[in-house]
Protein backbone atom coordinates (compact mmCIF):
# COMPACT_ATOMS: atom_id res chain seq x y z
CA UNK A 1 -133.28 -14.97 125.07
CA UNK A 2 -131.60 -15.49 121.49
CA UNK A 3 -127.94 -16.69 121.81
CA UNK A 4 -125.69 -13.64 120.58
CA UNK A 5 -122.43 -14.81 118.39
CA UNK A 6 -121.61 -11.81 116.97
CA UNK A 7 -120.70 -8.39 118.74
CA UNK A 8 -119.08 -5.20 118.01
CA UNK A 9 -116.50 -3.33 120.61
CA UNK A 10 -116.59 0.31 120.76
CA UNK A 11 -114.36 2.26 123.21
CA UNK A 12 -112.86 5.89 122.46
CA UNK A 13 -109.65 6.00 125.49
CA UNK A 14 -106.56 4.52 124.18
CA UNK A 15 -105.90 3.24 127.78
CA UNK A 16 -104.09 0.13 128.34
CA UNK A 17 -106.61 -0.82 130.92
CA UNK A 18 -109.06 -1.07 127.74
CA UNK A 19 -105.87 -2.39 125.58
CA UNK A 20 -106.21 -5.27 128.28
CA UNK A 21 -110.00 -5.67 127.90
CA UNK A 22 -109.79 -5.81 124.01
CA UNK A 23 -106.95 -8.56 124.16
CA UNK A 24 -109.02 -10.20 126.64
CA UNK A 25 -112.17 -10.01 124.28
CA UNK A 26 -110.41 -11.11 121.69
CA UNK A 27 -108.85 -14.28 123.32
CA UNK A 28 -112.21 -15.48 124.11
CA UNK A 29 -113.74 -15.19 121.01
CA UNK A 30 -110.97 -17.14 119.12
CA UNK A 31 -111.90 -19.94 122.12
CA UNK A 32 -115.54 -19.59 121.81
CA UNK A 33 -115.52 -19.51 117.41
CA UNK A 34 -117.54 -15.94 118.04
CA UNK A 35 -116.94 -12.79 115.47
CA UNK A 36 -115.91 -9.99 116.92
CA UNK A 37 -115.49 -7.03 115.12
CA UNK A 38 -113.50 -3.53 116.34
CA UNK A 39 -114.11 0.01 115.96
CA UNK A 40 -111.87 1.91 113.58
CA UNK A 41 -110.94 3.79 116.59
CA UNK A 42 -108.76 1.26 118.22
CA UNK A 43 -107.12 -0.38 115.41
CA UNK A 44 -103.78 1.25 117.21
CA UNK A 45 -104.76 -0.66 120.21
CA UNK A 46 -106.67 -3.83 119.12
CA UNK A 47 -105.03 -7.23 119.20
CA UNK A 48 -102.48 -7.70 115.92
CA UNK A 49 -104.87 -10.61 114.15
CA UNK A 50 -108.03 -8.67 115.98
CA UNK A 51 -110.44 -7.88 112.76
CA UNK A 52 -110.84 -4.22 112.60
CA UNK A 53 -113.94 -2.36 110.32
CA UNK A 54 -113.39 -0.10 107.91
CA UNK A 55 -116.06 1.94 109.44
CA UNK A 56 -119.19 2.96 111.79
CA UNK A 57 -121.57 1.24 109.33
CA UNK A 58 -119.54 -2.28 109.03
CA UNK A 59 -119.54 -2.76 112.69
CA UNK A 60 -122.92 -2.10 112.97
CA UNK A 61 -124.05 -4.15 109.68
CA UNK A 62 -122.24 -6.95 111.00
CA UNK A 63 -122.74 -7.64 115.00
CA UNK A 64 -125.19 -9.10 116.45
CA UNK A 65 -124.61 -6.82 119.89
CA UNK A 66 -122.26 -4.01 120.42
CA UNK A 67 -119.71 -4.06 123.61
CA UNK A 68 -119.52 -0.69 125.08
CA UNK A 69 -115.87 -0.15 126.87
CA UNK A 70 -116.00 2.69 129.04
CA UNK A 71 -118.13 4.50 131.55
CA UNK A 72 -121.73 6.21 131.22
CA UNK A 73 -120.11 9.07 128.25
CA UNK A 74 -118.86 5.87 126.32
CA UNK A 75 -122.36 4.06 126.51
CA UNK A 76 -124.36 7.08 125.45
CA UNK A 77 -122.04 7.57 122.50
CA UNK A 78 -122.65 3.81 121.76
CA UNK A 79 -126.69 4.53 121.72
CA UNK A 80 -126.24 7.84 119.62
CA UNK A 81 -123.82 5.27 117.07
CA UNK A 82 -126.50 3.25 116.94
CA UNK A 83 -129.11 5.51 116.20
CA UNK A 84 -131.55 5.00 119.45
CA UNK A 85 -132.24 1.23 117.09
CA UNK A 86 -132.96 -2.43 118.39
CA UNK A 87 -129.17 -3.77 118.20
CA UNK A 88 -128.47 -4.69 121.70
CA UNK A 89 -126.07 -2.93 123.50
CA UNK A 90 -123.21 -4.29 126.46
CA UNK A 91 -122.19 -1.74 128.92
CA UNK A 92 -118.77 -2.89 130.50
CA UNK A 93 -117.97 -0.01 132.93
CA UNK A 94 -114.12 0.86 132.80
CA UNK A 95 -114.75 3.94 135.38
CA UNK A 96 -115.71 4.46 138.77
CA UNK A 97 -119.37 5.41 138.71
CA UNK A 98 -121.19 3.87 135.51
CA UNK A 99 -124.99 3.49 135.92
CA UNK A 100 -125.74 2.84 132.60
CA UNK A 101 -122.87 0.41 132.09
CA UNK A 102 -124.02 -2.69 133.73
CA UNK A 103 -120.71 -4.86 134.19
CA UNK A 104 -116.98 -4.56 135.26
CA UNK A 105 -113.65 -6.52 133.66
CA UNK A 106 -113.66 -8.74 136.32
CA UNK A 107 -115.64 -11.44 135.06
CA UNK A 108 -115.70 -10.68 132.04
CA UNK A 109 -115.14 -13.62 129.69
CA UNK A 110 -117.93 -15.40 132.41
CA UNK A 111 -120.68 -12.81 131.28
CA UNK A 112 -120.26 -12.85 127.77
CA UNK A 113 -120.32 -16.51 128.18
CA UNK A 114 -123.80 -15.90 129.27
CA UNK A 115 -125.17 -14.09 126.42
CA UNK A 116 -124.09 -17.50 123.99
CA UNK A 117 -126.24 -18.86 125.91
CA UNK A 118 -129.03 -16.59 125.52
CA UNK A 119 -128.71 -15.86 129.83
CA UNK A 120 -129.35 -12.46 129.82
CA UNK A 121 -132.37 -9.87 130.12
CA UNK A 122 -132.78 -6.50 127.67
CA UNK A 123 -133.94 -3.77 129.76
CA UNK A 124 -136.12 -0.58 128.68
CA UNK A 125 -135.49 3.07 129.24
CA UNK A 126 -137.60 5.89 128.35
CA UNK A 127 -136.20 8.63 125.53
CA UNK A 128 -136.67 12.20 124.93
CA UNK A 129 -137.76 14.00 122.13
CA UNK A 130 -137.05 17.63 120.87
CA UNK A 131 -137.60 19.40 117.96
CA UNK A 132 -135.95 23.00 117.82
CA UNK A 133 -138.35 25.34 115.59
CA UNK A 134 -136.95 28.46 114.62
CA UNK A 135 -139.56 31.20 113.00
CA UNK A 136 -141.92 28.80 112.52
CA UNK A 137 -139.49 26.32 111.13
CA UNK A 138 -138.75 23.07 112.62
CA UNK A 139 -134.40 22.64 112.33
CA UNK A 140 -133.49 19.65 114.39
CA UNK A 141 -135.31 16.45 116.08
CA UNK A 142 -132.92 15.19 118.87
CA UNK A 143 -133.09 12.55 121.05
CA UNK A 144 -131.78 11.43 124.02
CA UNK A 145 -131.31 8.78 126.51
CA UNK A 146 -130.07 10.91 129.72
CA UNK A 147 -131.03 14.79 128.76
CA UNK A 148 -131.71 17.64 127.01
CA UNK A 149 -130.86 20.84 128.42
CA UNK A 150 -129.79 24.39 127.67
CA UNK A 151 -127.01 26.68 129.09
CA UNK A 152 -124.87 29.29 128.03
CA UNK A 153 -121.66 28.96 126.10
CA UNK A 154 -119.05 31.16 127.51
CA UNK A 155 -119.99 34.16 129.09
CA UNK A 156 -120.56 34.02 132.58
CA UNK A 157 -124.29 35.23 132.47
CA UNK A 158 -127.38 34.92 133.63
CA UNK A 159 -129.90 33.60 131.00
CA UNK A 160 -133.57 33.29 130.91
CA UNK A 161 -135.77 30.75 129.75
CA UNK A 162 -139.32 30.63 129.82
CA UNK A 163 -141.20 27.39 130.23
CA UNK A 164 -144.57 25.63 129.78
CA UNK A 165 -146.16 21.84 130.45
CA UNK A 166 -147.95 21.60 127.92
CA UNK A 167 -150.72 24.88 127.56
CA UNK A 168 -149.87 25.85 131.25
CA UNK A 169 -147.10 28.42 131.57
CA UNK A 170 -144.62 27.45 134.50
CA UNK A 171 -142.51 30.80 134.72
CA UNK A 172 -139.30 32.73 133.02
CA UNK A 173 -136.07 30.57 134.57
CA UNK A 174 -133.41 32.61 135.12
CA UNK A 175 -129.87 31.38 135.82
CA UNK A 176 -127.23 28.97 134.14
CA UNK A 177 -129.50 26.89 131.88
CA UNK A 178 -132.44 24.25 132.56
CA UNK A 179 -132.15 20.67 132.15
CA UNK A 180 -135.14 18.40 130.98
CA UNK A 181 -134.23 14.83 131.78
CA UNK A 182 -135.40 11.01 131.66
CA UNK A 183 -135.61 8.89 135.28
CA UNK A 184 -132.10 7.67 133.52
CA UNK A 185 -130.85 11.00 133.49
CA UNK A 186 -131.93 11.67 136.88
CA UNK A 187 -128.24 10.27 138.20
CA UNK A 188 -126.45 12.62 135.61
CA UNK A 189 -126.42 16.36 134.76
CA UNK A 190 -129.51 16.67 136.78
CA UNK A 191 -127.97 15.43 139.97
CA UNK A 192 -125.24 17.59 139.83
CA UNK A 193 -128.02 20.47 139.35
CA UNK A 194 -130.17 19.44 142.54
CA UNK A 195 -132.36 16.89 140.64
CA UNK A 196 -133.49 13.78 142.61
CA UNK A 197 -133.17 10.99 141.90
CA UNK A 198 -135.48 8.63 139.94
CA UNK A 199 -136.67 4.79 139.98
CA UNK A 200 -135.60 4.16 135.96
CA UNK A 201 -139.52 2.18 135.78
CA UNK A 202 -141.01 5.73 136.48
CA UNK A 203 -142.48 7.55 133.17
CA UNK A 204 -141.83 11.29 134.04
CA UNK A 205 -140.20 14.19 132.88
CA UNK A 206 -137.57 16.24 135.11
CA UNK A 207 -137.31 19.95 134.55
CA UNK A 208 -134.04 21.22 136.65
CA UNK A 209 -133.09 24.74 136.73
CA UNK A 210 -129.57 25.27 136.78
CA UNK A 211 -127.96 27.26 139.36
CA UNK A 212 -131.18 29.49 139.53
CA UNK A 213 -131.17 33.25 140.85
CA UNK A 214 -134.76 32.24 142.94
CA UNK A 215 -133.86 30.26 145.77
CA UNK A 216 -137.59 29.08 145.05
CA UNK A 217 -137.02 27.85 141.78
CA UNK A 218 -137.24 23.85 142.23
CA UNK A 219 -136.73 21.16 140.55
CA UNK A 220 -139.88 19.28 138.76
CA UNK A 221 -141.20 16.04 138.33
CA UNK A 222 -144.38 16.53 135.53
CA UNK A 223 -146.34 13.36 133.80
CA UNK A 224 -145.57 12.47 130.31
CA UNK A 225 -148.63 12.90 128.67
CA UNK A 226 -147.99 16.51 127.69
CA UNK A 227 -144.81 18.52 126.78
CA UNK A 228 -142.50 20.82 128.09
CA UNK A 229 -142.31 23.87 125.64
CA UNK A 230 -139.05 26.05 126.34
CA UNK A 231 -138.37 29.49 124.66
CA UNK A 232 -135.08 31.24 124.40
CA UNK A 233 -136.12 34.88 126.16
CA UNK A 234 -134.45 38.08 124.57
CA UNK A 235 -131.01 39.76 126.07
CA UNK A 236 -129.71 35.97 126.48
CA UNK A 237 -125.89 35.57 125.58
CA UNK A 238 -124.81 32.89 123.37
CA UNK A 239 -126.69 29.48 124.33
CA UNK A 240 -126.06 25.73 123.18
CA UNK A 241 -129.11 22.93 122.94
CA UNK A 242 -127.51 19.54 123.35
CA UNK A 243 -129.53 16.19 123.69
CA UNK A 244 -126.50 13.86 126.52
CA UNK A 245 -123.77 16.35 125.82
CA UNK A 246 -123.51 14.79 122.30
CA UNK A 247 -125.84 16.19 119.48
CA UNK A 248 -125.09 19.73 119.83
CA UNK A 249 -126.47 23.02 118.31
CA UNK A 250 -126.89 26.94 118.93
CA UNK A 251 -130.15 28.14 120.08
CA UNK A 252 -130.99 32.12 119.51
CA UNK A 253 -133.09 34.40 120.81
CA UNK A 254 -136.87 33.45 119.94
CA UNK A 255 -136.16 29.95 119.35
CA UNK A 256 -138.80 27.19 120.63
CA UNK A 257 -137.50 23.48 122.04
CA UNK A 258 -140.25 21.28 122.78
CA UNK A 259 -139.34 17.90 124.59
CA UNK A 260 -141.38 15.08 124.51
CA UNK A 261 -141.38 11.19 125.61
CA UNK A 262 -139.89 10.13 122.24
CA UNK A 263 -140.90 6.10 123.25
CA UNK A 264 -138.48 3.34 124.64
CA UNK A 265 -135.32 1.82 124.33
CA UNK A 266 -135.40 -1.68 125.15
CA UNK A 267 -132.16 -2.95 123.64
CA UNK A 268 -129.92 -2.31 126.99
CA UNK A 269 -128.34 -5.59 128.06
CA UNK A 270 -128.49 -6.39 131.67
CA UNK A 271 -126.27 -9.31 133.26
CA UNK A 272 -126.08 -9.01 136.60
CA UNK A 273 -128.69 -9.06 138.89
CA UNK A 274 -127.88 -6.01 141.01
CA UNK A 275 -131.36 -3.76 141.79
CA UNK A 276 -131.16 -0.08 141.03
CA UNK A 277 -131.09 0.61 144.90
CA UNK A 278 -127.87 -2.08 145.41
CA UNK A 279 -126.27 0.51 142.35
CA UNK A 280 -126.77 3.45 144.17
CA UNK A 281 -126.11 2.46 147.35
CA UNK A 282 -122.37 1.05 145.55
CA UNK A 283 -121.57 3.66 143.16
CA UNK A 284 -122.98 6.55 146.00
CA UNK A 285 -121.85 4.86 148.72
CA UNK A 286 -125.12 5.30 150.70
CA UNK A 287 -124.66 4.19 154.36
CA UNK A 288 -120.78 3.68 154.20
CA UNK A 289 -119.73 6.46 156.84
CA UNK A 290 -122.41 5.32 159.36
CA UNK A 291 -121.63 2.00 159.54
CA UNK A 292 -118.22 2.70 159.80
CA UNK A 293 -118.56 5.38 162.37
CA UNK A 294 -121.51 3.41 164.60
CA UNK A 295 -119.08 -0.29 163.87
CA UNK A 296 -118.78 -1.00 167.29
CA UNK A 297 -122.51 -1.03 167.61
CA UNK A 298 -122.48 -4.09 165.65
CA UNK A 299 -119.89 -6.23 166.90
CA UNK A 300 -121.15 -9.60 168.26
């Protein structure tokens, strides 16, 4: 791969855990003769000499990669910031489950060492798109790395939303909200709805009801050639559409959101060499309480 010199660093907690990672950052590049430009956010944080932009667009304009400090919220904000484009983008996980961010702060300074040296691999994930029509008029394209998904804003309610793959109705969900997400997304809102969980290489769309009032009503897993077509139902209370919790709007009664594979994103960095399954059977701990329980059984 190319050799990257020049990187943005975006985080948005004024920790000093990430105080520590920015001063580390910026240590190494002074060593290594490598521009490294911060965020306007953490010019209260960054190193003293550390060489802040003025804004969004200079950081972008002017690095090669971008260093995302954070967990999986930070590195979605990162890809919206970037506009979904081909800048390639770092993921160094400052939380404690991360499964977009692909590295920790322990060796740090050893991976970006790597990517001077072009030793690293860009990785592609699949992305939504909607497009909210509203009497016939089309209001908003999103997009989205994790999700889209609907839900009500502050009355405790039951909503309804009726659904179709492509021509073919499915049926009027009734409960919290539905969520459509990527195999990505699969490990986020979705999960916490009931979704399973998805191999990232796997083109398919998830439809999850949330907290539905049928028992019966299951999550989906539906091919990507053809849409999902959702319509707000009448009587609803207030609702939001949001594509990863970040591009928000309000949705009314009538109103059509049609999500499609919107193509792929193949600008996520990857530097270790940890499989999907090794990540979920760390960040999940898969296995953990059996071994531990059943030790004995495998003493020599």
């Amino acid at each position: 791969m190319q050799a990257i010199r020049s990187f943005g660093v975006i985080s948005f907690k004024q920790t000093a855990a990430v105080a520590d990672v920015l001063e580390r950052i910026f240590t190494w590049s002074r060593k290594h003769e490598v521009h490294v430009l911060f965020h306007p956010v953490l010019k209260d944080i960054a190193p003293p000499k550390a060489d802040v932009a003025n804004d969004k667009h200079e950081l972008l304009n002017k690095s090669r990669a971008v260093l995302s400090i954070g967990g999986d919220g930070t590195f979605l904000s990162v890809i919206h910031l970037c506009k979904f484009s081909s800048i390639p983008v770092i993921g160094v996980n400052m939380g404690d489950l991360g499964f977009l961010t692909d590295i920790g702060p322990e060796r740090l300074e050893e991976h970006l060492s790597r990517l001077l040296k072009g030793e690293y691999a860009l990785t592609s994930r699949m992305v939504l798109e909607a497009r909210l029509v509203r009497d016939g008029k089309e209001l908003h394209v999103f997009h989205a790395l994790n999700d889209i998904f609907i839900n009500r804003c502050d009355k405790p309610k039951l909503i309804s939303i009726s659904a179709w793959y492509g021509d073919e109705y499915i049926t009027d969900f009734q409960g919290d909200g539905l969520i459509v997400a990527t195999p990505s997304g699969s490990t986020a809102y979705s999960l916490a709805a009931g979704g399973p969980i998805v191999e990232p290489d796997v083109d398919t769309l998830l439809l999850t009801p949330i907290c539905p009032h049928s028992l019966t009503e299951r999550p989906l897993l539906l091919p990507v050639h053809k849409n999902i077509r959702l319509k707000v139902d009448a009587g609803n209370c207030e609702l939001l559409l949001s594509a990863d919790g970040l591009d928000t709007v309000r949705v009314q009664e009538g109103d059509i959101v049609t999500v499609a594979h919107g193509g792929q994103l193949n600008n996520i960095v990857k530097l270790s060499a940890r499989t999907h399954f090794e990540l979920l059977r760390t960040k999940l701990g898969w296995g953990k309480n059996f071994k531990a329980r059943d030790a004995h059984l495998y003493d020599a």
